[in-house]
PDB file of N, CA and C in Angstrom:
ATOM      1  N   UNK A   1     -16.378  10.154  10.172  1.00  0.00           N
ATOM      2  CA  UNK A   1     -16.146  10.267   8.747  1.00  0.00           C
ATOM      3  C   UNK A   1     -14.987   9.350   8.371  1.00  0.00           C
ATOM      4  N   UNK A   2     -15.458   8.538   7.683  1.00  0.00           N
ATOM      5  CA  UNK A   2     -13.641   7.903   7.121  1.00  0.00           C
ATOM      6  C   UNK A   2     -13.489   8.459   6.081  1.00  0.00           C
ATOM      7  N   UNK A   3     -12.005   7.987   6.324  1.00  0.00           N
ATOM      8  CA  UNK A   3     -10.666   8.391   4.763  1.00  0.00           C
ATOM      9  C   UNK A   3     -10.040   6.877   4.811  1.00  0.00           C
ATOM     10  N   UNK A   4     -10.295   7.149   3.176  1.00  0.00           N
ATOM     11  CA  UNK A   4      -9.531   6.356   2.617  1.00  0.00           C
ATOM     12  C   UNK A   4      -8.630   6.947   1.623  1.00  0.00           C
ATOM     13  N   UNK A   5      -7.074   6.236   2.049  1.00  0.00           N
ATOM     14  CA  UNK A   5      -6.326   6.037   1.256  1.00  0.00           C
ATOM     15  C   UNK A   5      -6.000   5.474   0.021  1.00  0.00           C
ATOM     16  N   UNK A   6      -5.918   5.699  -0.576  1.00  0.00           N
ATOM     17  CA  UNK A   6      -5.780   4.738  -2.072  1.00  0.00           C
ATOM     18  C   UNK A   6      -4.415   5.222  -3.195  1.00  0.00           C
ATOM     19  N   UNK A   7      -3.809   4.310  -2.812  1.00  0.00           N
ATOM     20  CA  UNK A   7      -2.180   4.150  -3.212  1.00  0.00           C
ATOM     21  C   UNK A   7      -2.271   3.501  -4.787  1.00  0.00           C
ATOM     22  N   UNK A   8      -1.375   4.027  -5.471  1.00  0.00           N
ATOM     23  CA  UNK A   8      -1.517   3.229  -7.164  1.00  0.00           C
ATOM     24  C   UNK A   8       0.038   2.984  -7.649  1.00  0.00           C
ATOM     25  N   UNK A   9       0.125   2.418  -8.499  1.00  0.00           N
ATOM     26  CA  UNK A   9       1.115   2.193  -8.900  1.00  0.00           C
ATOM     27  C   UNK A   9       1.308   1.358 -10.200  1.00  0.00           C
ATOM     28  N   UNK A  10       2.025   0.902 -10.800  1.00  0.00           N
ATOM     29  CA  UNK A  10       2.333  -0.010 -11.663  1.00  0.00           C
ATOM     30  C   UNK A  10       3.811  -1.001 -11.767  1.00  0.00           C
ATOM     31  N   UNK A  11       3.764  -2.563 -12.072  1.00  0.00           N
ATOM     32  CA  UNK A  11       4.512  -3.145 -11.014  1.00  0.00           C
ATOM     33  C   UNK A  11       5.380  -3.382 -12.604  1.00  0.00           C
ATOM     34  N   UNK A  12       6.650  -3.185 -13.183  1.00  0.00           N
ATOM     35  CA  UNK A  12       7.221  -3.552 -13.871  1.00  0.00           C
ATOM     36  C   UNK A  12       6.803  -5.047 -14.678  1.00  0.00           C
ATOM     37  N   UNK A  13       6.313  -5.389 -16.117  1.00  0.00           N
ATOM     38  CA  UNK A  13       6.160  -6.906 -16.511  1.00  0.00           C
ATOM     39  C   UNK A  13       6.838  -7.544 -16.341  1.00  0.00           C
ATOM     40  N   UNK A  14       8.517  -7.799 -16.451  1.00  0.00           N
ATOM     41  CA  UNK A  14       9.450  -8.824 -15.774  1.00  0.00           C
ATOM     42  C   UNK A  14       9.430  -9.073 -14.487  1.00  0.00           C
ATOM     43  N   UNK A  15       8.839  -7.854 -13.813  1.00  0.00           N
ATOM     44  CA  UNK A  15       8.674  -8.589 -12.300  1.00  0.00           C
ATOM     45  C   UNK A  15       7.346  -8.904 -11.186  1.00  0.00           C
ATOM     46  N   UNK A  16       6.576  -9.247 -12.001  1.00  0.00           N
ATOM     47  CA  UNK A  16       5.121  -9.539 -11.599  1.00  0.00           C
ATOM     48  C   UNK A  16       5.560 -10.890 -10.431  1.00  0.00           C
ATOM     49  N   UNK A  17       6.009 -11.922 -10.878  1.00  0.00           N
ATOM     50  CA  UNK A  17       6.493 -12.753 -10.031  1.00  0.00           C
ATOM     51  C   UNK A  17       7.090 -12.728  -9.024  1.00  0.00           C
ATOM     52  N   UNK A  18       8.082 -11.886  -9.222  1.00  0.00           N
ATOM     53  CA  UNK A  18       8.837 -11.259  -7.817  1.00  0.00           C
ATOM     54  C   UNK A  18       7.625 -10.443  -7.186  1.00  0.00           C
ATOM     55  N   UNK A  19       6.720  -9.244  -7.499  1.00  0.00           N
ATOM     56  CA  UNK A  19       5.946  -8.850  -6.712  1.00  0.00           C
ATOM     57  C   UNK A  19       5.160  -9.837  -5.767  1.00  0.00           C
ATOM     58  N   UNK A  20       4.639 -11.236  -6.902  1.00  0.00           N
ATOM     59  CA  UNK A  20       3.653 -11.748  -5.930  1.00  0.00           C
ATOM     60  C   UNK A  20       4.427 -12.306  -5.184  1.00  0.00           C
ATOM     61  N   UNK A  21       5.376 -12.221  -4.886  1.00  0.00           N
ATOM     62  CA  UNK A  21       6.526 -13.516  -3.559  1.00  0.00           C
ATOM     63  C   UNK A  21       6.877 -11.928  -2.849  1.00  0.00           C
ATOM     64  N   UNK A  22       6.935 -10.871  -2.820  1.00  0.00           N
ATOM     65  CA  UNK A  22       7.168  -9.418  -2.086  1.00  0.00           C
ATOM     66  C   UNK A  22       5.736  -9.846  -1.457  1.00  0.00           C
ATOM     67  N   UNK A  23       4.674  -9.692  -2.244  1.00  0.00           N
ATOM     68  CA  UNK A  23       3.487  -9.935  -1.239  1.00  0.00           C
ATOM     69  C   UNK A  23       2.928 -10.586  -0.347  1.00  0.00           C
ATOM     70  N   UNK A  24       3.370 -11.759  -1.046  1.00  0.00           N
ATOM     71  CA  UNK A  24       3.648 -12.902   0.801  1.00  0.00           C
ATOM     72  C   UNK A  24       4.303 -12.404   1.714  1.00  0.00           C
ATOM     73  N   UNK A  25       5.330 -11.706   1.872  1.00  0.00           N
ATOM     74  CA  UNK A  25       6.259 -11.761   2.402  1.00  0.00           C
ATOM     75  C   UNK A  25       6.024 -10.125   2.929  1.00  0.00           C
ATOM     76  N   UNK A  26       5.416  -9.120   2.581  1.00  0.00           N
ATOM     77  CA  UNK A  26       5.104  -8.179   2.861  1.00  0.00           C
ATOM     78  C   UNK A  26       3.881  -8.710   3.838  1.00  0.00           C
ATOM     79  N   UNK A  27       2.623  -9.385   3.130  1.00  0.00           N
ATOM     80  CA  UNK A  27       1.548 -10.073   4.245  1.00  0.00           C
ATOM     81  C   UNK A  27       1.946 -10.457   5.662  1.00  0.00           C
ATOM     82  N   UNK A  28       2.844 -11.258   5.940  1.00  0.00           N
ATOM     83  CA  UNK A  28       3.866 -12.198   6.739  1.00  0.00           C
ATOM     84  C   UNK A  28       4.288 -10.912   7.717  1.00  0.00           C
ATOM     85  N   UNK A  29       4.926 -10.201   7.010  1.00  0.00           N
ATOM     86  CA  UNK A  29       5.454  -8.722   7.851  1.00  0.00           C
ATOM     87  C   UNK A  29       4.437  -8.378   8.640  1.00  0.00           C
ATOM     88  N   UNK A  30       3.004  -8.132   8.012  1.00  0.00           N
ATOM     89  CA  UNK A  30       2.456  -7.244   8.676  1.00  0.00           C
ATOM     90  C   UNK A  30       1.656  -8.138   9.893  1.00  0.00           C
ATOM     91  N   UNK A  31       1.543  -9.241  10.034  1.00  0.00           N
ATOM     92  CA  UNK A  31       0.755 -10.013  10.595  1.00  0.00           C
ATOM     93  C   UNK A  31       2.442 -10.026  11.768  1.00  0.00           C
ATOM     94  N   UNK A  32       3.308  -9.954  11.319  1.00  0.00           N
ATOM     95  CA  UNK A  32       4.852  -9.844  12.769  1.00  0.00           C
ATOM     96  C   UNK A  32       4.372  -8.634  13.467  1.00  0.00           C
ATOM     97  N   UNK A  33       3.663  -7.425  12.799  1.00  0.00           N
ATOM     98  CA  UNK A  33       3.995  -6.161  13.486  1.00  0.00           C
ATOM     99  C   UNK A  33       2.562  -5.620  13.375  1.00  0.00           C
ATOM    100  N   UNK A  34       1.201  -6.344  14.402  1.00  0.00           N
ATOM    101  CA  UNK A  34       0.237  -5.647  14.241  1.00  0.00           C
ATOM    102  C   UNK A  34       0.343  -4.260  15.085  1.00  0.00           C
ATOM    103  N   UNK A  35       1.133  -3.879  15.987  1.00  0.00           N
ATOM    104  CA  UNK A  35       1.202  -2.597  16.491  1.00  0.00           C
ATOM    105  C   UNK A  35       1.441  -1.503  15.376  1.00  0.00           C
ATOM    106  N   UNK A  36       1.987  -1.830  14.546  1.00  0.00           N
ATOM    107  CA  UNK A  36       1.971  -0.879  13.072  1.00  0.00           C
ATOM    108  C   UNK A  36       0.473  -0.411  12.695  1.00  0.00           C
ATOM    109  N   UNK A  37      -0.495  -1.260  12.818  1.00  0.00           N
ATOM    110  CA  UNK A  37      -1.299  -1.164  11.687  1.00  0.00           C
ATOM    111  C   UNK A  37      -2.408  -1.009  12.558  1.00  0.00           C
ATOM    112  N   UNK A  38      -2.771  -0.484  13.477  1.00  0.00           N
ATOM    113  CA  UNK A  38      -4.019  -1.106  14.451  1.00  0.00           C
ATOM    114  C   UNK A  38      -5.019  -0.042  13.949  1.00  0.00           C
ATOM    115  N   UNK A  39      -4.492   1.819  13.524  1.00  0.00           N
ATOM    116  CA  UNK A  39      -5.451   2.344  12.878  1.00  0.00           C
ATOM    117  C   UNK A  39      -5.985   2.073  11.772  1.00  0.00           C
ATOM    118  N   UNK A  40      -6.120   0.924  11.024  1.00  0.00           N
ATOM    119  CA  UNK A  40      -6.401   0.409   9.891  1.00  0.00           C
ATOM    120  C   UNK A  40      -7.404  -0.389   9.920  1.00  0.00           C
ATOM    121  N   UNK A  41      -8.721   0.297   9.507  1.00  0.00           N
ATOM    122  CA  UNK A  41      -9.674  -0.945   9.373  1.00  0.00           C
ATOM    123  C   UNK A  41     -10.173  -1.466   8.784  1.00  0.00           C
ATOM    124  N   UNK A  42      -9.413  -1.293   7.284  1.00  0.00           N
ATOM    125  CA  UNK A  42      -9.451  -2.272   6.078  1.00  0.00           C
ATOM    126  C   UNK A  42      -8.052  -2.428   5.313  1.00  0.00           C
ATOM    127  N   UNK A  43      -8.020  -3.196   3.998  1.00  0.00           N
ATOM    128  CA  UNK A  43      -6.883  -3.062   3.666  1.00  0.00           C
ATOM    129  C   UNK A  43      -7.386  -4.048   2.226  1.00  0.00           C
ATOM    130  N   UNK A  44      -7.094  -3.473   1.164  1.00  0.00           N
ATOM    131  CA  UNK A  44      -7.244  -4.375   0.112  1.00  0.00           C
ATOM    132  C   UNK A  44      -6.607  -3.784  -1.185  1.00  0.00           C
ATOM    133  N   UNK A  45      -6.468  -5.088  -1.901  1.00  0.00           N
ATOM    134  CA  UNK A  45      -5.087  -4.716  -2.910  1.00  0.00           C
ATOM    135  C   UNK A  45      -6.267  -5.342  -4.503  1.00  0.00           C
ATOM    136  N   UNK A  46      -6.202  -4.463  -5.213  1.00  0.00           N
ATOM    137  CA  UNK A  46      -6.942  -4.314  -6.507  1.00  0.00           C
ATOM    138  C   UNK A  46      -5.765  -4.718  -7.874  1.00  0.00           C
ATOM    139  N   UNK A  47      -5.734  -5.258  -8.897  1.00  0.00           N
ATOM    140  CA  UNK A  47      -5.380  -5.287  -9.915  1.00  0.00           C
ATOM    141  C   UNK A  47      -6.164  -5.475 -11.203  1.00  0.00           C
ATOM    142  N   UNK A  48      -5.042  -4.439 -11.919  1.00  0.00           N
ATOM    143  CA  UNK A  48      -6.569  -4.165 -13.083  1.00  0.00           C
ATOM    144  C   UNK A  48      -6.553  -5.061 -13.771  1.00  0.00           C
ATOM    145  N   UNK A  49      -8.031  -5.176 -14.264  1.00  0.00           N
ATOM    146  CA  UNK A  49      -8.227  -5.958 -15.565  1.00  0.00           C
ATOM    147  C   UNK A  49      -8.746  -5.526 -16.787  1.00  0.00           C
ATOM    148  N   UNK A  50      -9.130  -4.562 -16.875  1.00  0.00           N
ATOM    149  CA  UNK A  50      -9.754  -4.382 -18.262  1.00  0.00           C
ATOM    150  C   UNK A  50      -9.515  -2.627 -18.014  1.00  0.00           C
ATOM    151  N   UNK A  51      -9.061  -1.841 -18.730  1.00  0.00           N
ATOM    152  CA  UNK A  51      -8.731  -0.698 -19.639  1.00  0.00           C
ATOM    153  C   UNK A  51      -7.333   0.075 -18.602  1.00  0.00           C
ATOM    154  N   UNK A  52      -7.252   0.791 -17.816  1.00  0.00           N
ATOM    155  CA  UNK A  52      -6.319   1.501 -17.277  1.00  0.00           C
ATOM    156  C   UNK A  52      -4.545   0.591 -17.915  1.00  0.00           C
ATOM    157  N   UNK A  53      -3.905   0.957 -16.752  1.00  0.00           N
ATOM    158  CA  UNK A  53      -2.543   0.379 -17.206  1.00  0.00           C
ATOM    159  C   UNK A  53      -1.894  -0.671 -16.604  1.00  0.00           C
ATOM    160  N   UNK A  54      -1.911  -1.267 -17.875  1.00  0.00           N
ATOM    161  CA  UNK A  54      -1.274  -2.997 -17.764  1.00  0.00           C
ATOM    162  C   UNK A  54      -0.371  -3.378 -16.356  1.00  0.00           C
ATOM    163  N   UNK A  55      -0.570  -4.173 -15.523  1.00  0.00           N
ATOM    164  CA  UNK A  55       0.292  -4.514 -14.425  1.00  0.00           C
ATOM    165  C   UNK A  55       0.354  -3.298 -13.434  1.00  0.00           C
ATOM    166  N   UNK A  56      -0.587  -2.227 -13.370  1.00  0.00           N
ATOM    167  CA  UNK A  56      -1.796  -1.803 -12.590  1.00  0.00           C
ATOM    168  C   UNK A  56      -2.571  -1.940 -11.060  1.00  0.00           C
ATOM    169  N   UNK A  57      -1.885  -1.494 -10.242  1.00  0.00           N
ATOM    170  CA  UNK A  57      -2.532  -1.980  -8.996  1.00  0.00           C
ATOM    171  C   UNK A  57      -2.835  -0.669  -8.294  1.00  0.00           C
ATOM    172  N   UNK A  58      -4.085  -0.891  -7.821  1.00  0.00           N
ATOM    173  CA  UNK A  58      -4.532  -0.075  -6.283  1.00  0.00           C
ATOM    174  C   UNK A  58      -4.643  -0.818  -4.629  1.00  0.00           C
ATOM    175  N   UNK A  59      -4.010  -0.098  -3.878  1.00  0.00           N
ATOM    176  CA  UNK A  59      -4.262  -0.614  -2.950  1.00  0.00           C
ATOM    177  C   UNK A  59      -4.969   0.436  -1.742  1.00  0.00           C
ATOM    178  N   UNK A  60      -6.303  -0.052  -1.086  1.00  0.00           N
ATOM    179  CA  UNK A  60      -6.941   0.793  -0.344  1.00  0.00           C
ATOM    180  C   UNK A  60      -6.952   0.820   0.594  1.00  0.00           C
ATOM    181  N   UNK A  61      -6.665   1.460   1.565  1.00  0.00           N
ATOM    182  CA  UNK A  61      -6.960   1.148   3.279  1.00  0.00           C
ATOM    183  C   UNK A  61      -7.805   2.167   3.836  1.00  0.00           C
ATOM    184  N   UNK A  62      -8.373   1.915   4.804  1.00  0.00           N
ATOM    185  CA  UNK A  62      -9.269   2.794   5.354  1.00  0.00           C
ATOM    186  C   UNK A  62      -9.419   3.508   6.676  1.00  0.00           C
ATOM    187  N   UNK A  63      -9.162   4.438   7.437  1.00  0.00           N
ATOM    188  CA  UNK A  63      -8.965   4.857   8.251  1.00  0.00           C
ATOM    189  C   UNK A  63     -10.376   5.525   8.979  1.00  0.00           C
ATOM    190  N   UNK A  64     -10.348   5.368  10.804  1.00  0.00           N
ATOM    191  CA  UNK A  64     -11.298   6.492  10.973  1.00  0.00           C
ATOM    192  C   UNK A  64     -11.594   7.437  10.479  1.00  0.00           C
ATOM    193  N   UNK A  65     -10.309   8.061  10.596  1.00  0.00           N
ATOM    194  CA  UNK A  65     -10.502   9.972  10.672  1.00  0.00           C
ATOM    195  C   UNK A  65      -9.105   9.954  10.173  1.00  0.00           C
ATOM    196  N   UNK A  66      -9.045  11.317   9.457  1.00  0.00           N
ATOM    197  CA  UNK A  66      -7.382  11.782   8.971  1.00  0.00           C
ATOM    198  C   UNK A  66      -5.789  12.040  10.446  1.00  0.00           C
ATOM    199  N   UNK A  67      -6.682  11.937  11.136  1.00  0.00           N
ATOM    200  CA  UNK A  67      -5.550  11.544  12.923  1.00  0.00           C
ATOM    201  C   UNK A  67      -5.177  10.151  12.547  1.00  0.00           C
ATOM    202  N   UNK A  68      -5.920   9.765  12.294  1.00  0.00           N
ATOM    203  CA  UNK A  68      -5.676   7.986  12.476  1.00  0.00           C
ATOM    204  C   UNK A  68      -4.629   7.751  11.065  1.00  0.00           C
ATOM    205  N   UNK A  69      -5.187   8.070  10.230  1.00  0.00           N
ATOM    206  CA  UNK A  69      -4.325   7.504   9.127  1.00  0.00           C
ATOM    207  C   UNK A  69      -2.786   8.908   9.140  1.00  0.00           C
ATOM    208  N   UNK A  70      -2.910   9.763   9.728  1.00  0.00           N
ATOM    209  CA  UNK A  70      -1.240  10.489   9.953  1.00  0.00           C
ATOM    210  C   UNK A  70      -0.290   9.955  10.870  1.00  0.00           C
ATOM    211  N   UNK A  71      -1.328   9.140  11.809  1.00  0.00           N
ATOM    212  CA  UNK A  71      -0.657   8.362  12.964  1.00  0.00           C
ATOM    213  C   UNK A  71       0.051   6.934  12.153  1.00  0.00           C
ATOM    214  N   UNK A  72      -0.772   6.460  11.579  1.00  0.00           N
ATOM    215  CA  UNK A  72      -0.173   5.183  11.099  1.00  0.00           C
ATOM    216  C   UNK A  72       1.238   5.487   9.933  1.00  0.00           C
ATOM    217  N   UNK A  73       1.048   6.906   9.525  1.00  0.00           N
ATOM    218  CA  UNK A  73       1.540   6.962   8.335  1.00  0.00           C
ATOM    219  C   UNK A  73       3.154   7.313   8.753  1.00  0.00           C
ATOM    220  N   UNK A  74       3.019   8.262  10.007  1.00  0.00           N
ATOM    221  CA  UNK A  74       4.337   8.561  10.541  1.00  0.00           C
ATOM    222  C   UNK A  74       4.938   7.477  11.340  1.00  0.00           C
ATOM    223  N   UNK A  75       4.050   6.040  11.980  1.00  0.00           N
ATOM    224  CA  UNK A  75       4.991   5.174  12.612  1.00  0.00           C
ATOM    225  C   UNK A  75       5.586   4.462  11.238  1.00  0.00           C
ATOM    226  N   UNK A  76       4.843   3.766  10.408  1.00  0.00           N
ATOM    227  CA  UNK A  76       5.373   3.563   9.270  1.00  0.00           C
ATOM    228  C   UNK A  76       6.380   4.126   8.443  1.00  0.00           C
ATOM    229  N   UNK A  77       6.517   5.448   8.229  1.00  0.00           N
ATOM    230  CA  UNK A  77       7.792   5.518   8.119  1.00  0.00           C
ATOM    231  C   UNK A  77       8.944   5.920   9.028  1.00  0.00           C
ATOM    232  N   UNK A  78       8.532   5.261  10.001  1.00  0.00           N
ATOM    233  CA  UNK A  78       9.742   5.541  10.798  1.00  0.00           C
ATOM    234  C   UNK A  78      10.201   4.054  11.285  1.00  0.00           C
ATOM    235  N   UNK A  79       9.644   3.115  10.611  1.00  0.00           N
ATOM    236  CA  UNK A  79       9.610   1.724  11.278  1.00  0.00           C
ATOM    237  C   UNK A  79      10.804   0.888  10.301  1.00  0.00           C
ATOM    238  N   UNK A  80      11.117   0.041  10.594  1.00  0.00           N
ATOM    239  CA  UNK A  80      11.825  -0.967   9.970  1.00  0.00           C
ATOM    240  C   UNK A  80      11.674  -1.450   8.497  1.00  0.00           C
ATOM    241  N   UNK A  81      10.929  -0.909   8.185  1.00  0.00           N
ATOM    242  CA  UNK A  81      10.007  -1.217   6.504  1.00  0.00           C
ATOM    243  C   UNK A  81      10.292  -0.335   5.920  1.00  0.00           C
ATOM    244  N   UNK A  82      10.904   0.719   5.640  1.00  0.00           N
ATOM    245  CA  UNK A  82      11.219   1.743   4.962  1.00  0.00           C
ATOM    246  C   UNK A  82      12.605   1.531   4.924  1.00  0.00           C
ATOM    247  N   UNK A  83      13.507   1.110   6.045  1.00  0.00           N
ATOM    248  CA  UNK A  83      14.826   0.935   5.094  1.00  0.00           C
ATOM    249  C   UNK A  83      15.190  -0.573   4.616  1.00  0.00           C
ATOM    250  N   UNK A  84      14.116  -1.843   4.635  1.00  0.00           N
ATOM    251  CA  UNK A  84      14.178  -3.317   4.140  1.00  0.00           C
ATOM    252  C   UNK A  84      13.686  -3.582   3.306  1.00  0.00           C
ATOM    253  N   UNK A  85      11.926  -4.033   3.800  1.00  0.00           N
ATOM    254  CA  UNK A  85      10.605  -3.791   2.406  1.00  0.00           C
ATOM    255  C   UNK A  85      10.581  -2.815   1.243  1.00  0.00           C
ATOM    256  N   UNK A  86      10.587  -1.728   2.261  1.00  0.00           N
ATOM    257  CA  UNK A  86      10.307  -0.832   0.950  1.00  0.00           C
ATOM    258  C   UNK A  86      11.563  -0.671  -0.208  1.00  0.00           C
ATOM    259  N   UNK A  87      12.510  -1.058   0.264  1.00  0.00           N
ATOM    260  CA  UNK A  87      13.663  -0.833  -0.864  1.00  0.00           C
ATOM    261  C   UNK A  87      13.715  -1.906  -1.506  1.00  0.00           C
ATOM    262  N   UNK A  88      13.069  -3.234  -1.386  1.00  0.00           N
ATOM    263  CA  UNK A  88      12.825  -4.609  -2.296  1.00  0.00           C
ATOM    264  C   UNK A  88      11.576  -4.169  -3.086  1.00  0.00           C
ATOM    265  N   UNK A  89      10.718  -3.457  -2.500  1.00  0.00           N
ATOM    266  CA  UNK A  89       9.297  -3.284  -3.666  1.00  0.00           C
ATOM    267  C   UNK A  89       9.948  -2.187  -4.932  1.00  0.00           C
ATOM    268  N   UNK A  90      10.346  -1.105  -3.883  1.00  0.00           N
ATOM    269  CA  UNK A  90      10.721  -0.176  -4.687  1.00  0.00           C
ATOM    270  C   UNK A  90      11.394  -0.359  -6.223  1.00  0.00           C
ATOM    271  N   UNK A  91      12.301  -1.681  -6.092  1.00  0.00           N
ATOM    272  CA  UNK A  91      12.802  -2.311  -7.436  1.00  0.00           C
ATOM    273  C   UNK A  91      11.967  -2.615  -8.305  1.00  0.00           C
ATOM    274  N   UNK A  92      10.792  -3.198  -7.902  1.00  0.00           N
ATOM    275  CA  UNK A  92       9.621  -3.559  -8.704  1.00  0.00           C
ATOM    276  C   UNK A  92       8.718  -2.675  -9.503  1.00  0.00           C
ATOM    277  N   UNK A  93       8.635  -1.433  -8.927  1.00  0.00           N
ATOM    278  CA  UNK A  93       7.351  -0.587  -9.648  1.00  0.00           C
ATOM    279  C   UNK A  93       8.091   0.404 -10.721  1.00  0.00           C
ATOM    280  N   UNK A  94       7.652   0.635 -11.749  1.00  0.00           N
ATOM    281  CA  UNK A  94       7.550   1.490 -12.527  1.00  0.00           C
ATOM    282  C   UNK A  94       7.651   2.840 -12.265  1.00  0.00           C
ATOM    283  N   UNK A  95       9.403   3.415 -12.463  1.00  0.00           N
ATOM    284  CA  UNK A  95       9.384   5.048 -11.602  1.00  0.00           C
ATOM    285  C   UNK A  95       8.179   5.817 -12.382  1.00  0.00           C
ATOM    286  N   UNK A  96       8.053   6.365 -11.481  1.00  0.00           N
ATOM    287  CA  UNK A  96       6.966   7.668 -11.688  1.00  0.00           C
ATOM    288  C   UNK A  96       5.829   7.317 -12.062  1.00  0.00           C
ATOM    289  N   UNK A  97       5.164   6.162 -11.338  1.00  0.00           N
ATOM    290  CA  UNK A  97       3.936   5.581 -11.404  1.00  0.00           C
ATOM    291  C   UNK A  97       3.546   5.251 -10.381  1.00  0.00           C
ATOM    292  N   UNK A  98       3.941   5.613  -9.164  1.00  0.00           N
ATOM    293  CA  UNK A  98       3.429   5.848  -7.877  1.00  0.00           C
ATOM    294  C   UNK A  98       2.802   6.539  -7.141  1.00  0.00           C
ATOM    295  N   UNK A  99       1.327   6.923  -6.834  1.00  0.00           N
ATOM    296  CA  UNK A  99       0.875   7.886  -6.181  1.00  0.00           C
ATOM    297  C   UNK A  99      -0.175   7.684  -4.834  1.00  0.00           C
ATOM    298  N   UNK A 100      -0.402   8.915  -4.193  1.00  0.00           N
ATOM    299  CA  UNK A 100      -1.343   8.764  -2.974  1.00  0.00           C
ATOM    300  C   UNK A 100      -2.187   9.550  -3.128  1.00  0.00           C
ATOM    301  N   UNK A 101      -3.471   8.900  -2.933  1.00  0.00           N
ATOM    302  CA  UNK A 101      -4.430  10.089  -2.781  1.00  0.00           C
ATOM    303  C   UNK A 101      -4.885   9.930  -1.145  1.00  0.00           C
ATOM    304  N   UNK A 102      -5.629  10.871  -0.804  1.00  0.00           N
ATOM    305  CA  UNK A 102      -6.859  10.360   0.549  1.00  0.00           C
ATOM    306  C   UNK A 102      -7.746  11.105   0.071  1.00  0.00           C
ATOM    307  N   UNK A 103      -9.099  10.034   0.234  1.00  0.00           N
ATOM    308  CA  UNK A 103     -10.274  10.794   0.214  1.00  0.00           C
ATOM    309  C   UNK A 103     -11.125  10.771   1.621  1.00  0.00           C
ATOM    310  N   UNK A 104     -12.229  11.280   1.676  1.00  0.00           N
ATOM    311  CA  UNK A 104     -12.956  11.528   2.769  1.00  0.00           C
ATOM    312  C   UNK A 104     -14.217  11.086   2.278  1.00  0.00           C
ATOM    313  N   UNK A 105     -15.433  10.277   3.013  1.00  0.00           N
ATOM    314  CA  UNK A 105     -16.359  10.038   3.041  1.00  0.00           C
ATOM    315  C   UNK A 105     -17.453  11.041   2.835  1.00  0.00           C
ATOM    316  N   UNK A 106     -18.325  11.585   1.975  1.00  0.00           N
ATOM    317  CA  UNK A 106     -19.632  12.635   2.020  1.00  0.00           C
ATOM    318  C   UNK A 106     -20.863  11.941   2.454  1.00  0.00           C
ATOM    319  N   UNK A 107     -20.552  10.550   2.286  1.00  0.00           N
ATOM    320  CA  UNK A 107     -22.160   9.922   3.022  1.00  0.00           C
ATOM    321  C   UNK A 107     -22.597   8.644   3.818  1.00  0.00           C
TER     322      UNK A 107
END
């Protein structure tokens, strides 16, 4: 059965630019540290275009099973990216426009 994760957010309008240079540079990261990410067998980043909210992003990843994505979720925050990366994105998004869901596959 997979789960997918699907993370949302909204990235501040003055700093759309800075996000897309965080995203290189977040990309770059993750390609330094594939032992982070190996339960991951997708990964894709959505921005809206037409109705939801302006500067608007989802990002999805996909996991076997809910083991796999608790495994990735606890090395991740225990890794080097939570006190560097994440406190450079964190400037960027819109408080209280951040959320997680996981869903599970029915078919």
């Amino acid at each position: 059965m997979a789960i997918i994760m699907a993370e949302t957010y909204v990235i501040k309008p003055d700093k759309l630019g800075e996000f897309t240079a965080f995203g290189k540079k977040f990309e770059t990261w993750m390609k330094e540290h594939p032992e982070l990410f190996k339960e991951v067998k997708s990964h894709k980043l959505f921005s809206h275009m037409l109705g939801g909210k302006w500067g608007g992003y989802v990002e999805m990843r996909e996991f076997e099973n809910l083991a796999d994505f608790e495994k990735w979720m606890n090395r991740l925050m225990q890794s080097e990216f939570m006190t560097t990366l994440y406190l450079e994105y964190a400037g960027l998004e819109v408080p209280g426009s951040h959320s997680i869901e996981v869903w599970n596959s029915v078919m």
